[in-house]
PDB file of N, CA and C in Angstrom:
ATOM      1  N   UNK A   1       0.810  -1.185   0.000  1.00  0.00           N
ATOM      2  CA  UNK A   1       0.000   0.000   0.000  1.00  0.00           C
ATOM      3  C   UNK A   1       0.866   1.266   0.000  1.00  0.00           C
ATOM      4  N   UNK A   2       2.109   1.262   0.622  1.00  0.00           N
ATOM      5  CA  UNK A   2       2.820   2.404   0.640  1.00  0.00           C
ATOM      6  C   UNK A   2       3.976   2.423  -0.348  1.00  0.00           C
ATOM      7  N   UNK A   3       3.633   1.612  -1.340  1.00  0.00           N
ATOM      8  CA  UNK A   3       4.585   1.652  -2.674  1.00  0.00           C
ATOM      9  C   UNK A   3       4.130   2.955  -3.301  1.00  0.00           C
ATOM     10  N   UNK A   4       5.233   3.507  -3.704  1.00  0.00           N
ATOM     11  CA  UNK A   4       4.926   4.639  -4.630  1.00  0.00           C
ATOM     12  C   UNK A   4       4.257   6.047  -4.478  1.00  0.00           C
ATOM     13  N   UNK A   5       4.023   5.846  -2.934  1.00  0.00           N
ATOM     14  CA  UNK A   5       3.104   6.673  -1.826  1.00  0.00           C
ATOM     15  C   UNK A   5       3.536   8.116  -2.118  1.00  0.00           C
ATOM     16  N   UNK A   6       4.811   7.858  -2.058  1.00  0.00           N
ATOM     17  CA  UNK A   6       5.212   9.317  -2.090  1.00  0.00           C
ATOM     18  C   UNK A   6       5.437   9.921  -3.747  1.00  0.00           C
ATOM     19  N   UNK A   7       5.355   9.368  -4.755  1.00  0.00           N
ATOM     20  CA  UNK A   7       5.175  10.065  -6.051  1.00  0.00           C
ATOM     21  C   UNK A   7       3.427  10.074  -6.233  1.00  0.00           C
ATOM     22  N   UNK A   8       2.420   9.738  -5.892  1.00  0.00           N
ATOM     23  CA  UNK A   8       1.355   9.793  -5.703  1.00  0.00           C
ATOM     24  C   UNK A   8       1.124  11.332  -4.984  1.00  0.00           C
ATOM     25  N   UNK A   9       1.726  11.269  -3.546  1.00  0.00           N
ATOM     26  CA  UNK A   9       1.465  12.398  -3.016  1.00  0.00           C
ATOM     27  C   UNK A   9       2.356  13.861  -3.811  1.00  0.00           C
ATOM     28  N   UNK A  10       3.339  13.372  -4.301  1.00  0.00           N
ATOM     29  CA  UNK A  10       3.705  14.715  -5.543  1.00  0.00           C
ATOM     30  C   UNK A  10       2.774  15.045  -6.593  1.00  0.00           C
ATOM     31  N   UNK A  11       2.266  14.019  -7.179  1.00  0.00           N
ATOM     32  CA  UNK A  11       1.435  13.996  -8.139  1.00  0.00           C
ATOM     33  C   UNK A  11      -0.039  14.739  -7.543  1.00  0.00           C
ATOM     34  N   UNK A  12      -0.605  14.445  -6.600  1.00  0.00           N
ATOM     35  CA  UNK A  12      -1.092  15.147  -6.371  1.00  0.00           C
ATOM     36  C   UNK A  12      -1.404  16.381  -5.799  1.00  0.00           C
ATOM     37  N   UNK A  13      -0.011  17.265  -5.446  1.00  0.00           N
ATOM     38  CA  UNK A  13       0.286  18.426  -4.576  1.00  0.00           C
ATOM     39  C   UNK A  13       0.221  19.404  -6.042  1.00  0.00           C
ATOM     40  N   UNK A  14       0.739  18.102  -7.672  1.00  0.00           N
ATOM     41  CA  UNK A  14       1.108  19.445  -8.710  1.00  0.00           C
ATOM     42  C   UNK A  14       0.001  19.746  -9.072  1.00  0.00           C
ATOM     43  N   UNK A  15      -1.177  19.815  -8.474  1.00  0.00           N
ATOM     44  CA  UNK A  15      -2.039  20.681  -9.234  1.00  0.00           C
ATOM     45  C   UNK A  15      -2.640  21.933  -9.432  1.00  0.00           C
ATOM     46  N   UNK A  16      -3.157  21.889  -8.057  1.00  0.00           N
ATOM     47  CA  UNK A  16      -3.321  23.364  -7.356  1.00  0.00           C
ATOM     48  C   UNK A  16      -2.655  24.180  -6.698  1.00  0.00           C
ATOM     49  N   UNK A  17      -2.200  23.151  -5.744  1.00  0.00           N
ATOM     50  CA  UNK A  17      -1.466  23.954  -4.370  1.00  0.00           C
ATOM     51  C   UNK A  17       0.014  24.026  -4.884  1.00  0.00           C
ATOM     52  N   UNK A  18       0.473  23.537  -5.711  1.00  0.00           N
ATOM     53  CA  UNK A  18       2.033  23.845  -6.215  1.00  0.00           C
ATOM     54  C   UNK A  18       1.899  25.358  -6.901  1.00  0.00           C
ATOM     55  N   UNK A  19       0.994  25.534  -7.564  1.00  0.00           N
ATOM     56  CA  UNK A  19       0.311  26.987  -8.527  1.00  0.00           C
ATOM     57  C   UNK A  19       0.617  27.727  -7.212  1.00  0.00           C
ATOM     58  N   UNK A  20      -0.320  27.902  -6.591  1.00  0.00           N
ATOM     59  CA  UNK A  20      -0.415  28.596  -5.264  1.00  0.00           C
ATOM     60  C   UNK A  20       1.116  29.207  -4.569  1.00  0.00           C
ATOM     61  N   UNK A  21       1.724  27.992  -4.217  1.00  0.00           N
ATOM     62  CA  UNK A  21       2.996  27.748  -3.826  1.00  0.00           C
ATOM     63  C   UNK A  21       3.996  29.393  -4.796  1.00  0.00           C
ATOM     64  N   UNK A  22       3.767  28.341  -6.160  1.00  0.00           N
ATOM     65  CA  UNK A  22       4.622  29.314  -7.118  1.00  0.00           C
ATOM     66  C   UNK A  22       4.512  30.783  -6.911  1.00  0.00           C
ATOM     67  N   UNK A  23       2.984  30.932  -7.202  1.00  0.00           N
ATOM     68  CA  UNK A  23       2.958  31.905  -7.247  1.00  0.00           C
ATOM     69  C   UNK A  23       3.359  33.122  -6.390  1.00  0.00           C
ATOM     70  N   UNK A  24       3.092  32.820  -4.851  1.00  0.00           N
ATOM     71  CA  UNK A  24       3.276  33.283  -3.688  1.00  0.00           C
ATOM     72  C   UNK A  24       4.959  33.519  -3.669  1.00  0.00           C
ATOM     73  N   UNK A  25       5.964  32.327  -4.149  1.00  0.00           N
ATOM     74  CA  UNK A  25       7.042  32.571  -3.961  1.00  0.00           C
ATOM     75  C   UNK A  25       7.751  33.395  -5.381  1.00  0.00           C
ATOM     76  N   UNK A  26       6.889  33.539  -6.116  1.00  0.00           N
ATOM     77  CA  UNK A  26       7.049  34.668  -7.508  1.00  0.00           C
ATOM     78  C   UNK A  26       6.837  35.640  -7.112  1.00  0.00           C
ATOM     79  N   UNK A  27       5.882  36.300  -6.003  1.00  0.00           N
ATOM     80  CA  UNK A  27       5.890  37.600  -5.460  1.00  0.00           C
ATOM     81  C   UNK A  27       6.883  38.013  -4.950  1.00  0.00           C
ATOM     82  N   UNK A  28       7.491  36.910  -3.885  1.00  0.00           N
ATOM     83  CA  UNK A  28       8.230  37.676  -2.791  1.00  0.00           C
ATOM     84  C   UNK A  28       9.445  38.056  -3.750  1.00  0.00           C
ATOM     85  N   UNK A  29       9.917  36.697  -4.788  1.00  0.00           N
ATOM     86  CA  UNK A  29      11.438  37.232  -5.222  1.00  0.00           C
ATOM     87  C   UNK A  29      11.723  37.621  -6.665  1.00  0.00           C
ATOM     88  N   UNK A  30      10.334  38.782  -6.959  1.00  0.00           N
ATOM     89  CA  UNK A  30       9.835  39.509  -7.998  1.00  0.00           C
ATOM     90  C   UNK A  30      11.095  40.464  -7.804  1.00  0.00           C
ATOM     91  N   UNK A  31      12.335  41.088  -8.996  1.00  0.00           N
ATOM     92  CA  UNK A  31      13.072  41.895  -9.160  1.00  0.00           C
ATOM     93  C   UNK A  31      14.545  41.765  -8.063  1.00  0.00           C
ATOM     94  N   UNK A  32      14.199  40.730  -7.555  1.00  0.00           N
ATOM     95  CA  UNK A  32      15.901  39.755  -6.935  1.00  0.00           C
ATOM     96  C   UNK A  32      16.684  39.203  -8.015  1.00  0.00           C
ATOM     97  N   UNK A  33      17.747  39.197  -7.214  1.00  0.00           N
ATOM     98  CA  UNK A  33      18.911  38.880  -8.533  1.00  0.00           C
ATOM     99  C   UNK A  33      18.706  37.362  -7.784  1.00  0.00           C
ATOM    100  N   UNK A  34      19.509  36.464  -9.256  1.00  0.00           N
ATOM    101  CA  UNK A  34      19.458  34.948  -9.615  1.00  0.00           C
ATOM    102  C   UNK A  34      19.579  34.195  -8.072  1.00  0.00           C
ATOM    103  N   UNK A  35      21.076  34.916  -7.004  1.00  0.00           N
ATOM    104  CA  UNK A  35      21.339  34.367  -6.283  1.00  0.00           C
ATOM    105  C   UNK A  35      20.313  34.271  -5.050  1.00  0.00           C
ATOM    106  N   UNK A  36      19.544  35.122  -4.765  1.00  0.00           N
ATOM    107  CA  UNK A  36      18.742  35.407  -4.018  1.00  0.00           C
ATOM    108  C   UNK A  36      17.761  34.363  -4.345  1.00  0.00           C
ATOM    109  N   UNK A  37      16.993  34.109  -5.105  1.00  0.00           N
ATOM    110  CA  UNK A  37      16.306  33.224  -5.952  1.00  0.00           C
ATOM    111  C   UNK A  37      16.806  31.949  -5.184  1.00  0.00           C
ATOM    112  N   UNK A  38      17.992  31.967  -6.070  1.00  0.00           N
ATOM    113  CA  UNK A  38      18.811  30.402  -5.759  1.00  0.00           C
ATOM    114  C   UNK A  38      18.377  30.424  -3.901  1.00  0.00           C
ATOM    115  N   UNK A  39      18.676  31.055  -2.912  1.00  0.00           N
ATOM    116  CA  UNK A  39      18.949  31.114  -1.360  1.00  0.00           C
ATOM    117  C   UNK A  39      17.699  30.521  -1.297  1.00  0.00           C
ATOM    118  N   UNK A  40      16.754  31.071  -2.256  1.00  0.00           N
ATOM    119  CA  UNK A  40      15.109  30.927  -1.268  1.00  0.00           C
ATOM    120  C   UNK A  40      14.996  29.349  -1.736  1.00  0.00           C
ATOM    121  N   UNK A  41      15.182  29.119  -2.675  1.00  0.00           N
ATOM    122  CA  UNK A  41      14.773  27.903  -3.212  1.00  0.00           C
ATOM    123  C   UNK A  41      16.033  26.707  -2.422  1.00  0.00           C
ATOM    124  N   UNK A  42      17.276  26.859  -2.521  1.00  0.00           N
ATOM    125  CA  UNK A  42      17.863  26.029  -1.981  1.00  0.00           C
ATOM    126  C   UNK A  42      17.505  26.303  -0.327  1.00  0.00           C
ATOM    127  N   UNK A  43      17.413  27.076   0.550  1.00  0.00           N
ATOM    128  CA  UNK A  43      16.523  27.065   1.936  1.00  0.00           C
ATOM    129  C   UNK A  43      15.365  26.310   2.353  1.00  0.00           C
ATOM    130  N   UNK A  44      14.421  26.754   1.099  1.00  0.00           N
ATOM    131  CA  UNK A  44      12.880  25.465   0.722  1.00  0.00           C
ATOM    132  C   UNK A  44      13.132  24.238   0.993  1.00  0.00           C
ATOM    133  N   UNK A  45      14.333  23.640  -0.247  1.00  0.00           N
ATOM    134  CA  UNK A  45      14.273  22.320  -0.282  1.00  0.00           C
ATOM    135  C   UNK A  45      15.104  21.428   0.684  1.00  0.00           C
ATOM    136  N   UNK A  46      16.129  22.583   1.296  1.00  0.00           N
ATOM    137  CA  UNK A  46      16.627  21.742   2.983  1.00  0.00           C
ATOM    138  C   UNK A  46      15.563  22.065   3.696  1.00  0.00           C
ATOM    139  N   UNK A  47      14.873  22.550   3.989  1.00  0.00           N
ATOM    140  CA  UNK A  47      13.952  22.092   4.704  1.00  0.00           C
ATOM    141  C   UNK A  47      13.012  21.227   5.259  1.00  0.00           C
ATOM    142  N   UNK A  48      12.271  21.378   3.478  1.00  0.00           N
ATOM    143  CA  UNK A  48      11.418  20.272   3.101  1.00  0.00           C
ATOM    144  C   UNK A  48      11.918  18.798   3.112  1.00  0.00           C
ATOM    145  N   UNK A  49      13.576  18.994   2.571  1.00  0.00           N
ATOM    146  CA  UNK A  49      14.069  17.579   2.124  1.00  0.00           C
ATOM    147  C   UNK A  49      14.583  16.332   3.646  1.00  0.00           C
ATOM    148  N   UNK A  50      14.347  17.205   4.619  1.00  0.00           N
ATOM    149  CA  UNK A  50      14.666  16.699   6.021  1.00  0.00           C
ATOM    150  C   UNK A  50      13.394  15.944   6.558  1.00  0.00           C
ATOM    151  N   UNK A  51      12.407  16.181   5.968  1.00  0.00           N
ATOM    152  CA  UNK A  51      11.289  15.620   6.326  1.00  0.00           C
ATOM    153  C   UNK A  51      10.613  14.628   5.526  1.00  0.00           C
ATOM    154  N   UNK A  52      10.593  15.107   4.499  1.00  0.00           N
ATOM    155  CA  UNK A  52       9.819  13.475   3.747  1.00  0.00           C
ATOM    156  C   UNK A  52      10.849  13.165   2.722  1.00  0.00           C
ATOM    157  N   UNK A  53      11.024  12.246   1.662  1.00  0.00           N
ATOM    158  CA  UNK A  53      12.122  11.508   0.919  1.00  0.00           C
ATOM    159  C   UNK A  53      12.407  12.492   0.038  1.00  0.00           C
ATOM    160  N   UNK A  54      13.880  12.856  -0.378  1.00  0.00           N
ATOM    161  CA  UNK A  54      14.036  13.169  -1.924  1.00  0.00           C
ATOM    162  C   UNK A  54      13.410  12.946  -2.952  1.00  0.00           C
ATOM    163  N   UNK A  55      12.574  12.098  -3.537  1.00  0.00           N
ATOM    164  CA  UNK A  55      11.961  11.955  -4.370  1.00  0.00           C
ATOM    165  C   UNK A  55      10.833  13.271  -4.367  1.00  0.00           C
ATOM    166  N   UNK A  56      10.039  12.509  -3.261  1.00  0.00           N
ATOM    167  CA  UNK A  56       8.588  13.728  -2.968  1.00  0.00           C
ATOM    168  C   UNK A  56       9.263  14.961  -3.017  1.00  0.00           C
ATOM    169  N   UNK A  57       9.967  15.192  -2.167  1.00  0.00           N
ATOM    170  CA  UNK A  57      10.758  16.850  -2.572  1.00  0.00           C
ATOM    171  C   UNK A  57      10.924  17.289  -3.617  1.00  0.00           C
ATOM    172  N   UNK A  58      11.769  16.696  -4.575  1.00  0.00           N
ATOM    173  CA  UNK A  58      11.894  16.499  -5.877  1.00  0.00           C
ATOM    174  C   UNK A  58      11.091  17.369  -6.920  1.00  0.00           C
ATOM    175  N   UNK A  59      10.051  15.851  -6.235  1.00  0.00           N
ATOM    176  CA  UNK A  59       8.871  16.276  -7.224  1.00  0.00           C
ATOM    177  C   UNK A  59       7.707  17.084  -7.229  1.00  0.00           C
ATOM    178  N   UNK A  60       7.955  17.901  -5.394  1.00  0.00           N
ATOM    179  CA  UNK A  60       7.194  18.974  -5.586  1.00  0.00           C
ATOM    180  C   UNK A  60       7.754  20.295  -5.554  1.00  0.00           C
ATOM    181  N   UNK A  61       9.062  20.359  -5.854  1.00  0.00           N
ATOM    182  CA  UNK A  61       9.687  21.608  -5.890  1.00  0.00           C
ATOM    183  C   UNK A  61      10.116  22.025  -7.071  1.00  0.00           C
ATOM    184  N   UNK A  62      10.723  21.192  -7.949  1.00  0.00           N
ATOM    185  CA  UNK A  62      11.447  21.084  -9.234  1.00  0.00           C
ATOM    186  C   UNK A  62      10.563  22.116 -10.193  1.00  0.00           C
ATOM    187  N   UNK A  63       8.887  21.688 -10.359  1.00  0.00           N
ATOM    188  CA  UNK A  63       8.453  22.321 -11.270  1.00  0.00           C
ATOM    189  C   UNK A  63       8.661  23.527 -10.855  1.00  0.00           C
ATOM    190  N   UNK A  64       8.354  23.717  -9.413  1.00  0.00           N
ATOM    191  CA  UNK A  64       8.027  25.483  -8.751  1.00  0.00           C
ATOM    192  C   UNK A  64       8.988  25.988  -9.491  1.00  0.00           C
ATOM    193  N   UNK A  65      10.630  25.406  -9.015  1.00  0.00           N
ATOM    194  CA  UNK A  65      11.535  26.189  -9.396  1.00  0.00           C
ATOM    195  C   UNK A  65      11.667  26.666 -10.678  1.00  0.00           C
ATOM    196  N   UNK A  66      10.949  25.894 -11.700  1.00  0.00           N
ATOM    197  CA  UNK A  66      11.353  25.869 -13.274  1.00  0.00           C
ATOM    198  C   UNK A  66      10.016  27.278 -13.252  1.00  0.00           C
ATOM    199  N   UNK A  67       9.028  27.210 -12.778  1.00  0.00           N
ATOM    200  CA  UNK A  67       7.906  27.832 -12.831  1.00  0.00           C
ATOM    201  C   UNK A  67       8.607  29.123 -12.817  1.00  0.00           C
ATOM    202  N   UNK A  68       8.961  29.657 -10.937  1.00  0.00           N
ATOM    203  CA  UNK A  68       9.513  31.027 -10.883  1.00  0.00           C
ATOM    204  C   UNK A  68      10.725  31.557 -11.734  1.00  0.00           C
ATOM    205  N   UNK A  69      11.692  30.207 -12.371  1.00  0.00           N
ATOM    206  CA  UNK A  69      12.688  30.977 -12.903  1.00  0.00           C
ATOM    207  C   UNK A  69      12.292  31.731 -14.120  1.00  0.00           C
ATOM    208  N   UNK A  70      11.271  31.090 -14.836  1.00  0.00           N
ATOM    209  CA  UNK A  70      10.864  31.338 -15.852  1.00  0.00           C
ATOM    210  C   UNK A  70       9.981  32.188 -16.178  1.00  0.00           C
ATOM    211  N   UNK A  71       9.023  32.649 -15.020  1.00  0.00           N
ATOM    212  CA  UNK A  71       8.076  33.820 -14.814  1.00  0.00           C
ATOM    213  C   UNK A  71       8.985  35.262 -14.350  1.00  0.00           C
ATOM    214  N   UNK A  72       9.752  34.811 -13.492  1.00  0.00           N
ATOM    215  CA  UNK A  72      10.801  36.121 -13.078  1.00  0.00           C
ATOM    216  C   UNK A  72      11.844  36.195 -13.935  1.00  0.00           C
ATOM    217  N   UNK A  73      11.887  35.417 -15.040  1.00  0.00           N
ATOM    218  CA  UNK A  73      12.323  36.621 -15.896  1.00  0.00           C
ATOM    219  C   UNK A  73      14.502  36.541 -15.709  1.00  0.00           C
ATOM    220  N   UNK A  74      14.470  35.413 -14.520  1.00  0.00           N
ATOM    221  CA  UNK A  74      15.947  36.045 -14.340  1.00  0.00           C
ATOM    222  C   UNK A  74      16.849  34.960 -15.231  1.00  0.00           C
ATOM    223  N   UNK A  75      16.426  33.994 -16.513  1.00  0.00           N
ATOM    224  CA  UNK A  75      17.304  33.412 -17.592  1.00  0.00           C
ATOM    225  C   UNK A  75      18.072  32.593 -16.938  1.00  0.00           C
ATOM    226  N   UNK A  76      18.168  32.087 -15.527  1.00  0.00           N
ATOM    227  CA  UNK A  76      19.042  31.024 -15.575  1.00  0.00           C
ATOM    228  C   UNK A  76      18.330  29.795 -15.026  1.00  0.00           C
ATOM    229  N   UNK A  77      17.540  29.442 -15.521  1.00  0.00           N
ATOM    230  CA  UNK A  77      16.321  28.271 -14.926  1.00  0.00           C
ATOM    231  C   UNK A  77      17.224  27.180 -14.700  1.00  0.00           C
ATOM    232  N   UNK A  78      17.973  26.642 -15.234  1.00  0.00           N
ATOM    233  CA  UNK A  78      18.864  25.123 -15.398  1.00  0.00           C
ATOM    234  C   UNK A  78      19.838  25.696 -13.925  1.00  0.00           C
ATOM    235  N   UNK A  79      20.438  26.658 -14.368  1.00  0.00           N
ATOM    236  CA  UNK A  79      20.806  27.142 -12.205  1.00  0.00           C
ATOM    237  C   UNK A  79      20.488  26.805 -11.519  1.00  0.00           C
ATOM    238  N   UNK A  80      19.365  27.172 -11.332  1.00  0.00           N
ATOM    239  CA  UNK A  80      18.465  27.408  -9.922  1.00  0.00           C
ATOM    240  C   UNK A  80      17.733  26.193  -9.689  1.00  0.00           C
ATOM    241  N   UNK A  81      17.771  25.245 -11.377  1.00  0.00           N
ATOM    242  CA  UNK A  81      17.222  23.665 -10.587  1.00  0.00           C
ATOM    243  C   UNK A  81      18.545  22.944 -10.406  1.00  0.00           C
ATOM    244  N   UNK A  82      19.326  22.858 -11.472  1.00  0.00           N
ATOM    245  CA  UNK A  82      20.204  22.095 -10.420  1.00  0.00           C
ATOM    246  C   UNK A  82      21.086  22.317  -9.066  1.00  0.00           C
ATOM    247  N   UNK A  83      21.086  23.483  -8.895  1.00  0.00           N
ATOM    248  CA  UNK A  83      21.569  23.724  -7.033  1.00  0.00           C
ATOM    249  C   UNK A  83      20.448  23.347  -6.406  1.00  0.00           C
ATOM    250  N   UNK A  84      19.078  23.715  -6.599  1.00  0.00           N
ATOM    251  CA  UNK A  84      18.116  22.834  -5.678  1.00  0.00           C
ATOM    252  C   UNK A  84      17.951  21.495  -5.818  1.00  0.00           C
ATOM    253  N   UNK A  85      18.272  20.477  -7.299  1.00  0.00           N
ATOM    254  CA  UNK A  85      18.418  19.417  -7.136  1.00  0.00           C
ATOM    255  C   UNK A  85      19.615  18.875  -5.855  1.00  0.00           C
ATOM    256  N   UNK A  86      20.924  19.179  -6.207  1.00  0.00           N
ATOM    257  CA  UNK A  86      22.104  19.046  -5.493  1.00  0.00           C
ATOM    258  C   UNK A  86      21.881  19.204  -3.767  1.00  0.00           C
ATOM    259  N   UNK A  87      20.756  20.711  -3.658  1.00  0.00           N
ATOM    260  CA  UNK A  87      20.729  20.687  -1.939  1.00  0.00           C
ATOM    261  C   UNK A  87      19.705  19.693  -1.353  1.00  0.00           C
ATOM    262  N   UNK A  88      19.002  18.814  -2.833  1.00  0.00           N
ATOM    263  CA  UNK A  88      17.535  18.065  -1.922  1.00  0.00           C
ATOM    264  C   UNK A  88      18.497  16.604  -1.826  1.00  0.00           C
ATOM    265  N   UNK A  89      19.711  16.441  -2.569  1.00  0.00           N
ATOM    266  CA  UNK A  89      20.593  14.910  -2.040  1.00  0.00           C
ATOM    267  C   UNK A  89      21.204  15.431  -0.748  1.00  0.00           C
ATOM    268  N   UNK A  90      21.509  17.028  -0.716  1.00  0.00           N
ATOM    269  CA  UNK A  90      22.089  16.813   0.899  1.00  0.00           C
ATOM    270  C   UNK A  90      21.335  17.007   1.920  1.00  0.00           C
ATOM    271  N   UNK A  91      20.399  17.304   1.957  1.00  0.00           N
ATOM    272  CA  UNK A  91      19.158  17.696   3.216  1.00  0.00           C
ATOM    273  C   UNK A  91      19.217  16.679   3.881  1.00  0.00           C
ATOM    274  N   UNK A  92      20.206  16.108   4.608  1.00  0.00           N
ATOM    275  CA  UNK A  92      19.627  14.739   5.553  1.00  0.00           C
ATOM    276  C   UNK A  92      20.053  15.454   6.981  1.00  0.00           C
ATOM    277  N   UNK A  93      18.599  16.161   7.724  1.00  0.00           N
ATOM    278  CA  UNK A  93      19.346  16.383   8.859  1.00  0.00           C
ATOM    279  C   UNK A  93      18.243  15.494   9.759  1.00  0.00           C
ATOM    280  N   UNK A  94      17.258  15.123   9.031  1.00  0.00           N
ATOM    281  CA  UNK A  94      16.782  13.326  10.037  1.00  0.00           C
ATOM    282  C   UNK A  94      17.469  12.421   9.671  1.00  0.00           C
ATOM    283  N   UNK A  95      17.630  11.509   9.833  1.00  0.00           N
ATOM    284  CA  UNK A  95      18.212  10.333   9.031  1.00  0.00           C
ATOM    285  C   UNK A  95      17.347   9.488   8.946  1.00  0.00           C
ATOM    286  N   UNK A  96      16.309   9.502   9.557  1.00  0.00           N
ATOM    287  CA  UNK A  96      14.963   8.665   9.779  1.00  0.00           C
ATOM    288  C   UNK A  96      13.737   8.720   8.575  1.00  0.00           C
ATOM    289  N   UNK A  97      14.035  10.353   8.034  1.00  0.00           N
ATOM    290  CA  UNK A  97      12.713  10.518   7.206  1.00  0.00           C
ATOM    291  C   UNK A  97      11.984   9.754   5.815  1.00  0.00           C
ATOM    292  N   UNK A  98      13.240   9.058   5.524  1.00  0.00           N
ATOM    293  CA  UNK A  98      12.918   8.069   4.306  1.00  0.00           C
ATOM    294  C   UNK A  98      14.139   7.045   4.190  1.00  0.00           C
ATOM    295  N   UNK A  99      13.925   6.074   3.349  1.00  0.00           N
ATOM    296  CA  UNK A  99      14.803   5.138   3.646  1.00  0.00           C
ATOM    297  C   UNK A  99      16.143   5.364   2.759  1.00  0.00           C
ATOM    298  N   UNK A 100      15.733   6.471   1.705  1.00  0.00           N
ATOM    299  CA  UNK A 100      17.368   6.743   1.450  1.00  0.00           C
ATOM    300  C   UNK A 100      18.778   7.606   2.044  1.00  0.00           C
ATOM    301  N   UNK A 101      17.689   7.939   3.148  1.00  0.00           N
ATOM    302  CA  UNK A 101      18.511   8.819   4.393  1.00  0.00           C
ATOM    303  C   UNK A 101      19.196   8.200   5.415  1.00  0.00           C
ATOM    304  N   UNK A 102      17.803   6.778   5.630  1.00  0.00           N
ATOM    305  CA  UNK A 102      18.670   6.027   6.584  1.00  0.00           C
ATOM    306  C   UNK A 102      19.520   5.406   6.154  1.00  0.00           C
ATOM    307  N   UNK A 103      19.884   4.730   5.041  1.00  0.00           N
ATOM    308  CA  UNK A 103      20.390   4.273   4.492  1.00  0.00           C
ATOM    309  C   UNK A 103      22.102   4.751   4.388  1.00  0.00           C
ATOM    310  N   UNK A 104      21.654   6.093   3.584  1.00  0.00           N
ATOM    311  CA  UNK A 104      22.830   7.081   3.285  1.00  0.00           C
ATOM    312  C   UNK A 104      24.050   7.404   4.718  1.00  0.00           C
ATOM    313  N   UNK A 105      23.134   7.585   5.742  1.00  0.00           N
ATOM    314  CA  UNK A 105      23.333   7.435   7.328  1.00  0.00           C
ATOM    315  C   UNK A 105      24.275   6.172   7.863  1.00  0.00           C
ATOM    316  N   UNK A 106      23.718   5.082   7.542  1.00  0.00           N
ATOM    317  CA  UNK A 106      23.829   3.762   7.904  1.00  0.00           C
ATOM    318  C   UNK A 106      25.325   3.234   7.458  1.00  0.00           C
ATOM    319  N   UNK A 107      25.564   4.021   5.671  1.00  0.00           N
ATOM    320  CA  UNK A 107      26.637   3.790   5.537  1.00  0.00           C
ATOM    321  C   UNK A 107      27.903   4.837   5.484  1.00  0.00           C
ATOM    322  N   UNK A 108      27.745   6.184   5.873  1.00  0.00           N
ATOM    323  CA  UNK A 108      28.439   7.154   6.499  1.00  0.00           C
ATOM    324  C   UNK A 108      29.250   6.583   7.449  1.00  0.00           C
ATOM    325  N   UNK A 109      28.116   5.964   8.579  1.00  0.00           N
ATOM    326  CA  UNK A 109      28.254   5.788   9.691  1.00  0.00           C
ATOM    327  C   UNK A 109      29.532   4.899   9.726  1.00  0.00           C
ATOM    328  N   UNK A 110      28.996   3.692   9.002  1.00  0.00           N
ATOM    329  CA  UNK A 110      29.925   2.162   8.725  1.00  0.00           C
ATOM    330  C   UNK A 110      31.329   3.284   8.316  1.00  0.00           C
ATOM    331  N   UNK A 111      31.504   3.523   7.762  1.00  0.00           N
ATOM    332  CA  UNK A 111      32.891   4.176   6.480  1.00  0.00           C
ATOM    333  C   UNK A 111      33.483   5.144   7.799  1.00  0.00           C
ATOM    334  N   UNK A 112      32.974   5.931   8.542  1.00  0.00           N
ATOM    335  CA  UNK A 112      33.392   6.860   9.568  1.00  0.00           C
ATOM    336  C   UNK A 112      34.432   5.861  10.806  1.00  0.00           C
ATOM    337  N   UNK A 113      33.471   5.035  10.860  1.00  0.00           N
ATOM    338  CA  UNK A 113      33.862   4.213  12.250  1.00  0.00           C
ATOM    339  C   UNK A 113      35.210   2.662  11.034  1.00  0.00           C
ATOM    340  N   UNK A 114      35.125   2.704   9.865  1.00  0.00           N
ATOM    341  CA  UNK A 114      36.136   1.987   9.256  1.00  0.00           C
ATOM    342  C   UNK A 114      37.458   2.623   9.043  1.00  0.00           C
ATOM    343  N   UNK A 115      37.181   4.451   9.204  1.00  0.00           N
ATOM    344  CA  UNK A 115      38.302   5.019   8.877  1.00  0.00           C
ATOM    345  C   UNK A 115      38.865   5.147  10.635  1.00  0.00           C
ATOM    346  N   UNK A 116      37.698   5.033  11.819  1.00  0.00           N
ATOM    347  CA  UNK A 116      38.971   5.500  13.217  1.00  0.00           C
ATOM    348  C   UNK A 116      39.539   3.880  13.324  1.00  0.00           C
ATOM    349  N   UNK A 117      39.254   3.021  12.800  1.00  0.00           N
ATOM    350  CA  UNK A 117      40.189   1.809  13.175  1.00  0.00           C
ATOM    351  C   UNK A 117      41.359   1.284  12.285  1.00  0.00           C
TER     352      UNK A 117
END
């Protein structure tokens, strides 16, 4: 039952409430330069990405980002998604929140404690 749970729940966040989302965050960083942009969006997705899996993050941020780069006007859309792709693989500050965190965790951990011996 919880196969695929979480591209389901992306799939269904892109309809309305991602619009919403966009739009709201097209106001605030209406006439900001690229980097500013980049801060809000890479801030978003550590956030978000600490709590439910990379994937779902992924897949409900990715369009936003392509959305605002492309409504504001500031020409570097492929930027601003791949630094938010790049910050939603490092967002692990649960290690619990999905299993590629624990995972990712699990073998940090192993490799950390292989390098003090």
């Amino acid at each position: 039952m919880l196969l695929a749970g979480g591209m389901v729940l992306g799939d269904a966040m892109s309809d309305q409430l991602l619009c919403l989302v966009a739009n709201t965050i097209t106001d605030l960083v209406h006439g900001q330069g690229v980097w500013v942009i980049a801060l809000t969006f890479v801030t978003l997705m550590w956030i978000i990405g600490n709590f439910i899996s990379h994937t779902v993050s992924a897949i409900i941020l990715i369009p936003v980002v392509a959305s605002v780069a492309q409504v504001s006007g500031v020409g570097h859309t492929l930027l601003l998604v791949m630094t938010t792709t790049l910050i939603d693989s490092g967002a692990m500050g649960l290690p619990v929140s999905s299993f590629p965190n624990a995972q990712v965790l699990s073998f940090t951990t192993k490799c950390f404690f292989v390098c003090l011996a």
